[in-house]
C-alpha atoms as a PDB file:
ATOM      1  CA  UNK A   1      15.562  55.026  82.495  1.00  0.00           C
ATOM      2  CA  UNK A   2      12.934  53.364  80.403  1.00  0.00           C
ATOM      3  CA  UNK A   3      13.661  49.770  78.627  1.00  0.00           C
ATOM      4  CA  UNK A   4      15.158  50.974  75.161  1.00  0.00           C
ATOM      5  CA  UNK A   5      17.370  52.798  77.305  1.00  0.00           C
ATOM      6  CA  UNK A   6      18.229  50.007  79.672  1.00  0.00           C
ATOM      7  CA  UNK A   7      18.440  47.611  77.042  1.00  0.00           C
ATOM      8  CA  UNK A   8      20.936  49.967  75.265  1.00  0.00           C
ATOM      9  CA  UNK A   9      23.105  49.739  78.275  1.00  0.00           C
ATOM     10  CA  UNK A  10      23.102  46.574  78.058  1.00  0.00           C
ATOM     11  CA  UNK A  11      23.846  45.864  74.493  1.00  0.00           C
ATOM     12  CA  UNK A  12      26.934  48.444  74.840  1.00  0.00           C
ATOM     13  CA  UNK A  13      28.313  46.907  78.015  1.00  0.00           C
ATOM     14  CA  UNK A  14      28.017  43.428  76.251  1.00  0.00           C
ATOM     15  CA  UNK A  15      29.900  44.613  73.042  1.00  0.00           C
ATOM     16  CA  UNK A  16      32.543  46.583  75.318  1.00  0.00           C
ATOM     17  CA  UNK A  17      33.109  43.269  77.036  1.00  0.00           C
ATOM     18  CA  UNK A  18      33.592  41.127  73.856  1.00  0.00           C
ATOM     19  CA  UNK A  19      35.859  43.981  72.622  1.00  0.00           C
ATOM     20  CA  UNK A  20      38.087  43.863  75.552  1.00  0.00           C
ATOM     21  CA  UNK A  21      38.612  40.172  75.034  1.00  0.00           C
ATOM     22  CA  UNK A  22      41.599  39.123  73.794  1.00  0.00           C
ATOM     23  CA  UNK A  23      41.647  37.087  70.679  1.00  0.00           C
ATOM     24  CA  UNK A  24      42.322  33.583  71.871  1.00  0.00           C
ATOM     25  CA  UNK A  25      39.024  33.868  73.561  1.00  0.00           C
ATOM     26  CA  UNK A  26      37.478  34.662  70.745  1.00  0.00           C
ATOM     27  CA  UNK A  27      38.054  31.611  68.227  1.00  0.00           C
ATOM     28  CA  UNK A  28      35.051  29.429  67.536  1.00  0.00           C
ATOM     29  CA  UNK A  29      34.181  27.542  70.099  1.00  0.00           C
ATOM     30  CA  UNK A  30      30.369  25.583  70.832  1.00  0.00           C
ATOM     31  CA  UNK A  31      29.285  28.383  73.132  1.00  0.00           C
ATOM     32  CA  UNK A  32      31.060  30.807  73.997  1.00  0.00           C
ATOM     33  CA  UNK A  33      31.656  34.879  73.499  1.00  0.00           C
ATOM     34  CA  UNK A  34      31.403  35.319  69.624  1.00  0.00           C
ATOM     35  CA  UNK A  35      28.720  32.001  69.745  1.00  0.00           C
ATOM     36  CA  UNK A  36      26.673  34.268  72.001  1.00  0.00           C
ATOM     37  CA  UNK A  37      27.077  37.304  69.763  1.00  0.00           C
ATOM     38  CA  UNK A  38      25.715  35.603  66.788  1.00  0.00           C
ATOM     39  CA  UNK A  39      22.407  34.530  68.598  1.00  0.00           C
ATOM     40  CA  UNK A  40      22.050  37.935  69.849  1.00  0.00           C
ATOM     41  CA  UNK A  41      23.040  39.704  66.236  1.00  0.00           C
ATOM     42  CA  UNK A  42      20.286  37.368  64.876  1.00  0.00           C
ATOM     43  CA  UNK A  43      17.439  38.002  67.505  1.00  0.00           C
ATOM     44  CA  UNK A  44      17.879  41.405  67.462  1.00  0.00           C
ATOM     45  CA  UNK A  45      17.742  41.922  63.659  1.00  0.00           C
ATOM     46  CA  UNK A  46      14.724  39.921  63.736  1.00  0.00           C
ATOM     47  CA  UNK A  47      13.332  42.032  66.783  1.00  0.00           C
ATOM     48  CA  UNK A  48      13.802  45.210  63.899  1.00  0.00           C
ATOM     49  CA  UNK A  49      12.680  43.628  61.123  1.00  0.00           C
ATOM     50  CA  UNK A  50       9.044  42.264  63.030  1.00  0.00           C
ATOM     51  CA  UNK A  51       8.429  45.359  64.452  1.00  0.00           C
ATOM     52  CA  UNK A  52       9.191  47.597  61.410  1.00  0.00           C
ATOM     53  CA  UNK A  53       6.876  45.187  60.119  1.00  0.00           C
ATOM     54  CA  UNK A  54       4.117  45.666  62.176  1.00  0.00           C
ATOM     55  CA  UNK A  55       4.605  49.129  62.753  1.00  0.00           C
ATOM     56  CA  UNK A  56       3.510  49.052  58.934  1.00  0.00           C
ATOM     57  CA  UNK A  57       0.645  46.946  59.307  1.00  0.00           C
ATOM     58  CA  UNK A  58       2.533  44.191  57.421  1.00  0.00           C
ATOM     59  CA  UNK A  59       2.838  40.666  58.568  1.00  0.00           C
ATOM     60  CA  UNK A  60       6.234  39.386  58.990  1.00  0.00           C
ATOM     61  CA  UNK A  61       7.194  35.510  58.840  1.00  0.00           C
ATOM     62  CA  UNK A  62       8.058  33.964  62.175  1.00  0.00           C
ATOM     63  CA  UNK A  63      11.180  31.713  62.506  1.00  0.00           C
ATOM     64  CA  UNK A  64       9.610  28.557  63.782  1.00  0.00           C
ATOM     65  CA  UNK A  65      11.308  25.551  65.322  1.00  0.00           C
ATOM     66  CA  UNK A  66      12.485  25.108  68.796  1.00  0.00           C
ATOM     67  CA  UNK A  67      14.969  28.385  70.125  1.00  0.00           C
ATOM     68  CA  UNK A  68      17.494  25.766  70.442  1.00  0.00           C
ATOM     69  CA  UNK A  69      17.498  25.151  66.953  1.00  0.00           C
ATOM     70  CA  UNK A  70      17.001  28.510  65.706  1.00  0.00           C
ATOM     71  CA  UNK A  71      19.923  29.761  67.960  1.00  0.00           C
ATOM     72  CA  UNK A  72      21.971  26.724  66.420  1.00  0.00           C
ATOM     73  CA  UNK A  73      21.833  27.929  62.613  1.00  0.00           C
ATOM     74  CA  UNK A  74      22.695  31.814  63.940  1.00  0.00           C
ATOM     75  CA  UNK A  75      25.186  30.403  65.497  1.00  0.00           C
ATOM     76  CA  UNK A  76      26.555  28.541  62.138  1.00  0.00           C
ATOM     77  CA  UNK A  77      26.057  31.953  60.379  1.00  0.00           C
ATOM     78  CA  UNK A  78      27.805  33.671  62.503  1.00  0.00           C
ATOM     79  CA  UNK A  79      31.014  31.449  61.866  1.00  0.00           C
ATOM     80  CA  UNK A  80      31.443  33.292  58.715  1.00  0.00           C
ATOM     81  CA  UNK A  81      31.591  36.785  60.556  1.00  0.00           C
ATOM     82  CA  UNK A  82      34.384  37.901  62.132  1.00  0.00           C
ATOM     83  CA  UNK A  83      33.995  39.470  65.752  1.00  0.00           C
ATOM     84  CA  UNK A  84      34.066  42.989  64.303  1.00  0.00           C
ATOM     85  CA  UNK A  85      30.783  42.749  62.197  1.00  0.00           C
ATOM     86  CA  UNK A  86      28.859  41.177  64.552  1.00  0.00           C
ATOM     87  CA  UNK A  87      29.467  43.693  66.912  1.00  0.00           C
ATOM     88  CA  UNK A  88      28.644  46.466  64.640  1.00  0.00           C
ATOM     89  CA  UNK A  89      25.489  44.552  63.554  1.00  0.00           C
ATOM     90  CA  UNK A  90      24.368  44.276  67.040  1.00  0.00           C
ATOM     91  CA  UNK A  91      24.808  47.948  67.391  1.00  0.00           C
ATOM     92  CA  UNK A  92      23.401  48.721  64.134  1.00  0.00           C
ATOM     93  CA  UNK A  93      20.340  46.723  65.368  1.00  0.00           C
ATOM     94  CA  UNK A  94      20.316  47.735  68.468  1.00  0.00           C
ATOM     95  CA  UNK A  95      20.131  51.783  67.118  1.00  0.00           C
ATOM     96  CA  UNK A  96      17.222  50.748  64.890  1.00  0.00           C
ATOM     97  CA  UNK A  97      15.142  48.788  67.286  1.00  0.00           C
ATOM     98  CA  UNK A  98      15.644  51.964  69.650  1.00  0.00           C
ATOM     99  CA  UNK A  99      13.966  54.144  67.309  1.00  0.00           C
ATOM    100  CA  UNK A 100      11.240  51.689  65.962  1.00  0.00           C
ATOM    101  CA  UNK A 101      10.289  50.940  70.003  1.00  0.00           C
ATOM    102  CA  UNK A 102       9.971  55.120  70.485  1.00  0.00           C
ATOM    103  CA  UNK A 103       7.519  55.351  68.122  1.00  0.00           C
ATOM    104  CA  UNK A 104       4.418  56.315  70.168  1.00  0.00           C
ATOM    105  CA  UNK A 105       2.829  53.313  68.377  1.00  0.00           C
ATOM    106  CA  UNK A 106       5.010  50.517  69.344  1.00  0.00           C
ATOM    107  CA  UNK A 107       3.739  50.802  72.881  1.00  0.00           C
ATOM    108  CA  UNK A 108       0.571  48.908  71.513  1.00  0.00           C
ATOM    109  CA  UNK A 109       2.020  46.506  69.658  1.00  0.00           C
ATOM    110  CA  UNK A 110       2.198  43.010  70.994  1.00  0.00           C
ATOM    111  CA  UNK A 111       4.896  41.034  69.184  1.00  0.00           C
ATOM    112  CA  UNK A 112       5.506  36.984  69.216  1.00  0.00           C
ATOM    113  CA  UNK A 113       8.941  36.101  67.824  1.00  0.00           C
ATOM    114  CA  UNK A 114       8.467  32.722  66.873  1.00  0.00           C
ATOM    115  CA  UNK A 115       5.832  30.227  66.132  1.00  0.00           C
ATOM    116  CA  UNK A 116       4.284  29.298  69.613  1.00  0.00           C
ATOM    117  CA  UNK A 117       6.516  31.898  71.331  1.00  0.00           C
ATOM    118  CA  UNK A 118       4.279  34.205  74.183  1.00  0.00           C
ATOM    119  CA  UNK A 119       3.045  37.550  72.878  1.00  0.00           C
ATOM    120  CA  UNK A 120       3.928  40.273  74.450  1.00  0.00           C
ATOM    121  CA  UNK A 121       3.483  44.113  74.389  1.00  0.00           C
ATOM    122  CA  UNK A 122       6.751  45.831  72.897  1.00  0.00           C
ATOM    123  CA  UNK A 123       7.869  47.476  76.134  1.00  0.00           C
ATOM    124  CA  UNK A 124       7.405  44.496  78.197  1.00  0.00           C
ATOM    125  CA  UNK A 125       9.142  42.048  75.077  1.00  0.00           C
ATOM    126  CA  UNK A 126      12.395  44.710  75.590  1.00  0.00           C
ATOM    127  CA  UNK A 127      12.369  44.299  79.349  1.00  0.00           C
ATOM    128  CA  UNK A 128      12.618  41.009  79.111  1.00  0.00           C
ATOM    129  CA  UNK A 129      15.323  40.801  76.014  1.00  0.00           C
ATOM    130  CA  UNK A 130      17.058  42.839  78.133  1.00  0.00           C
ATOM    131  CA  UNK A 131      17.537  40.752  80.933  1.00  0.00           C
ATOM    132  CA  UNK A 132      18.118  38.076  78.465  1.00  0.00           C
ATOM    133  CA  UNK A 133      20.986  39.492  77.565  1.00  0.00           C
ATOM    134  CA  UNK A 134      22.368  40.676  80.644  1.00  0.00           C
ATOM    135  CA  UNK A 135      21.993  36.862  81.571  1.00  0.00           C
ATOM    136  CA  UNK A 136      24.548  36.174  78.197  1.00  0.00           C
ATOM    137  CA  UNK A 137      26.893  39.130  79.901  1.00  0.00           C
ATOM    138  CA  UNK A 138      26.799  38.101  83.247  1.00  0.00           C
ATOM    139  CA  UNK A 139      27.717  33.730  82.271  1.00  0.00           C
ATOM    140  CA  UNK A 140      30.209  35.359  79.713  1.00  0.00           C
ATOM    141  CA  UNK A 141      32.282  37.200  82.643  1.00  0.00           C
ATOM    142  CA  UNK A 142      31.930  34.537  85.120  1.00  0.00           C
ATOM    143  CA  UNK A 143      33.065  31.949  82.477  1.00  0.00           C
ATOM    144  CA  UNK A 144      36.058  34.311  81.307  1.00  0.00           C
ATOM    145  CA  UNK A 145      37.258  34.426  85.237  1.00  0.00           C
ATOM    146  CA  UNK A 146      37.318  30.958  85.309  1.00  0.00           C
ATOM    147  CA  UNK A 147      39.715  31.161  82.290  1.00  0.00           C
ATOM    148  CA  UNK A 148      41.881  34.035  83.294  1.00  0.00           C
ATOM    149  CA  UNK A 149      44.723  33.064  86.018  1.00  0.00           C
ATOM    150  CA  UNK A 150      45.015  34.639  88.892  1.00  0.00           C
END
Protein backbone atom coordinates (compact mmCIF):
# COMPACT_ATOMS: atom_id res chain seq x y z
CA UNK A 1 0.00 0.00 0.00
CA UNK A 2 1.71 3.24 -0.79
CA UNK A 3 0.87 6.61 1.33
CA UNK A 4 -2.12 8.08 -0.80
CA UNK A 5 -3.47 4.80 -0.26
CA UNK A 6 -2.79 4.55 3.43
CA UNK A 7 -3.72 7.95 4.00
CA UNK A 8 -7.07 7.20 2.22
CA UNK A 9 -7.69 4.56 4.77
CA UNK A 10 -7.28 6.68 7.09
CA UNK A 11 -9.35 9.60 6.09
CA UNK A 12 -12.36 6.98 5.46
CA UNK A 13 -12.00 5.22 8.80
CA UNK A 14 -11.94 8.77 10.45
CA UNK A 15 -15.17 9.96 8.61
CA UNK A 16 -16.86 6.39 9.27
CA UNK A 17 -16.12 7.03 12.91
CA UNK A 18 -17.56 10.60 13.11
CA UNK A 19 -20.56 9.20 11.15
CA UNK A 20 -21.28 6.54 13.59
CA UNK A 21 -21.39 9.08 16.36
CA UNK A 22 -24.41 9.92 17.67
CA UNK A 23 -25.46 13.49 17.65
CA UNK A 24 -25.01 14.60 21.22
CA UNK A 25 -21.39 13.98 20.61
CA UNK A 26 -21.34 15.97 17.97
CA UNK A 27 -22.44 19.59 19.24
CA UNK A 28 -19.72 22.20 19.42
CA UNK A 29 -17.56 21.67 21.86
CA UNK A 30 -13.54 23.28 22.29
CA UNK A 31 -12.03 20.10 20.91
CA UNK A 32 -13.63 17.51 20.16
CA UNK A 33 -15.01 15.22 17.00
CA UNK A 34 -16.50 17.89 14.58
CA UNK A 35 -13.54 20.52 16.17
CA UNK A 36 -11.11 17.94 14.81
CA UNK A 37 -12.90 17.63 11.48
CA UNK A 38 -12.68 21.24 10.74
CA UNK A 39 -8.79 21.37 11.24
CA UNK A 40 -8.48 18.41 9.12
CA UNK A 41 -11.18 19.77 6.28
CA UNK A 42 -8.93 22.91 6.33
CA UNK A 43 -5.38 21.25 6.11
CA UNK A 44 -6.32 19.07 3.64
CA UNK A 45 -7.90 21.62 1.24
CA UNK A 46 -4.86 23.54 1.67
CA UNK A 47 -2.65 20.31 1.08
CA UNK A 48 -4.80 20.37 -2.67
CA UNK A 49 -4.73 23.70 -3.30
CA UNK A 50 -0.46 24.02 -2.66
CA UNK A 51 0.20 21.19 -4.54
CA UNK A 52 -2.12 21.89 -7.53
CA UNK A 53 -0.23 24.91 -7.22
CA UNK A 54 3.03 23.76 -7.58
CA UNK A 55 2.30 21.07 -9.77
CA UNK A 56 1.66 24.23 -12.09
CA UNK A 57 4.70 25.97 -11.36
CA UNK A 58 2.65 28.61 -9.49
CA UNK A 59 3.42 29.87 -6.08
CA UNK A 60 0.77 29.51 -3.58
CA UNK A 61 0.46 31.78 -0.31
CA UNK A 62 1.35 30.04 2.92
CA UNK A 63 -0.93 30.42 6.00
CA UNK A 64 1.50 31.81 8.49
CA UNK A 65 1.11 32.11 12.24
CA UNK A 66 1.61 29.50 14.81
CA UNK A 67 -0.55 25.87 13.92
CA UNK A 68 -2.26 26.63 17.05
CA UNK A 69 -3.65 29.61 15.74
CA UNK A 70 -4.26 28.58 12.32
CA UNK A 71 -6.10 25.41 13.63
CA UNK A 72 -8.11 27.93 15.96
CA UNK A 73 -9.79 30.06 13.02
CA UNK A 74 -10.61 26.45 11.04
CA UNK A 75 -11.94 25.55 13.87
CA UNK A 76 -14.30 28.87 14.10
CA UNK A 77 -15.14 28.19 10.39
CA UNK A 78 -16.06 25.11 10.82
CA UNK A 79 -18.85 26.17 13.42
CA UNK A 80 -20.86 27.27 10.55
CA UNK A 81 -20.75 23.70 8.86
CA UNK A 82 -22.75 21.14 9.88
CA UNK A 83 -21.11 17.57 10.38
CA UNK A 84 -22.34 16.45 6.96
CA UNK A 85 -20.27 18.98 4.81
CA UNK A 86 -17.31 18.67 6.50
CA UNK A 87 -17.24 15.21 6.01
CA UNK A 88 -17.91 15.39 2.39
CA UNK A 89 -15.26 18.16 2.11
CA UNK A 90 -12.73 16.01 3.68
CA UNK A 91 -13.55 13.36 1.21
CA UNK A 92 -13.81 15.66 -1.59
CA UNK A 93 -10.24 16.73 -0.59
CA UNK A 94 -9.06 13.80 0.22
CA UNK A 95 -10.10 12.34 -3.66
CA UNK A 96 -8.30 15.36 -5.12
CA UNK A 97 -5.11 15.30 -3.17
CA UNK A 98 -5.05 11.45 -4.21
CA UNK A 99 -4.90 12.26 -7.73
CA UNK A 100 -2.65 15.46 -7.57
CA UNK A 101 0.03 13.14 -5.28
CA UNK A 102 -0.14 10.27 -8.37
CA UNK A 103 1.01 12.49 -10.69
CA UNK A 104 4.49 11.14 -11.56
CA UNK A 105 5.62 14.72 -10.77
CA UNK A 106 4.52 15.20 -7.30
CA UNK A 107 7.11 12.70 -6.18
CA UNK A 108 9.65 15.67 -6.63
CA UNK A 109 7.95 18.18 -5.19
CA UNK A 110 8.91 19.31 -1.74
CA UNK A 111 6.04 21.22 -0.13
CA UNK A 112 6.15 23.55 3.24
CA UNK A 113 2.63 24.29 4.51
CA UNK A 114 3.18 27.21 6.44
CA UNK A 115 5.61 29.95 6.97
CA UNK A 116 8.61 28.32 8.89
CA UNK A 117 6.95 24.88 8.62
CA UNK A 118 9.79 21.87 7.46
CA UNK A 119 9.81 21.08 3.74
CA UNK A 120 9.26 18.00 2.79
CA UNK A 121 9.03 15.78 -0.36
CA UNK A 122 5.22 15.02 -1.21
CA UNK A 123 5.34 11.31 -0.38
CA UNK A 124 7.10 11.74 2.79
CA UNK A 125 4.60 15.15 3.73
CA UNK A 126 1.51 12.32 3.19
CA UNK A 127 3.19 9.78 5.42
CA UNK A 128 3.38 11.93 7.93
CA UNK A 129 -0.31 13.70 7.52
CA UNK A 130 -1.28 10.43 7.70
CA UNK A 131 -0.18 9.52 10.93
CA UNK A 132 -1.33 12.87 11.94
CA UNK A 133 -4.49 11.96 11.48
CA UNK A 134 -4.60 8.59 12.68
CA UNK A 135 -3.28 10.35 15.94
CA UNK A 136 -6.88 12.66 15.71
CA UNK A 137 -8.71 8.99 15.21
CA UNK A 138 -7.04 7.15 17.68
CA UNK A 139 -7.59 10.36 20.89
CA UNK A 140 -11.15 10.64 19.27
CA UNK A 141 -12.04 6.81 20.15
CA UNK A 142 -10.26 6.70 23.33
CA UNK A 143 -11.99 9.99 24.40
CA UNK A 144 -15.52 8.66 23.12
CA UNK A 145 -14.94 5.37 25.51
CA UNK A 146 -14.42 7.45 28.23
CA UNK A 147 -17.87 8.98 27.44
CA UNK A 148 -19.83 5.92 26.57
CA UNK A 149 -21.05 3.79 29.79
CA UNK A 150 -20.33 0.60 30.17
Amino acid sequence: MDETERLHASVEALCRFIESLLPGALVDQEWGPKEVLAQLVYWHETYVALLQARLAGRPYPLPEGRFRDINARAVAEGRQRSVAQLVARLRAADRRLTTLARDPKAASIIMVVKVGAAPRRVPAYLDRVDGHLRGHLQDLRRAQRRRSPG
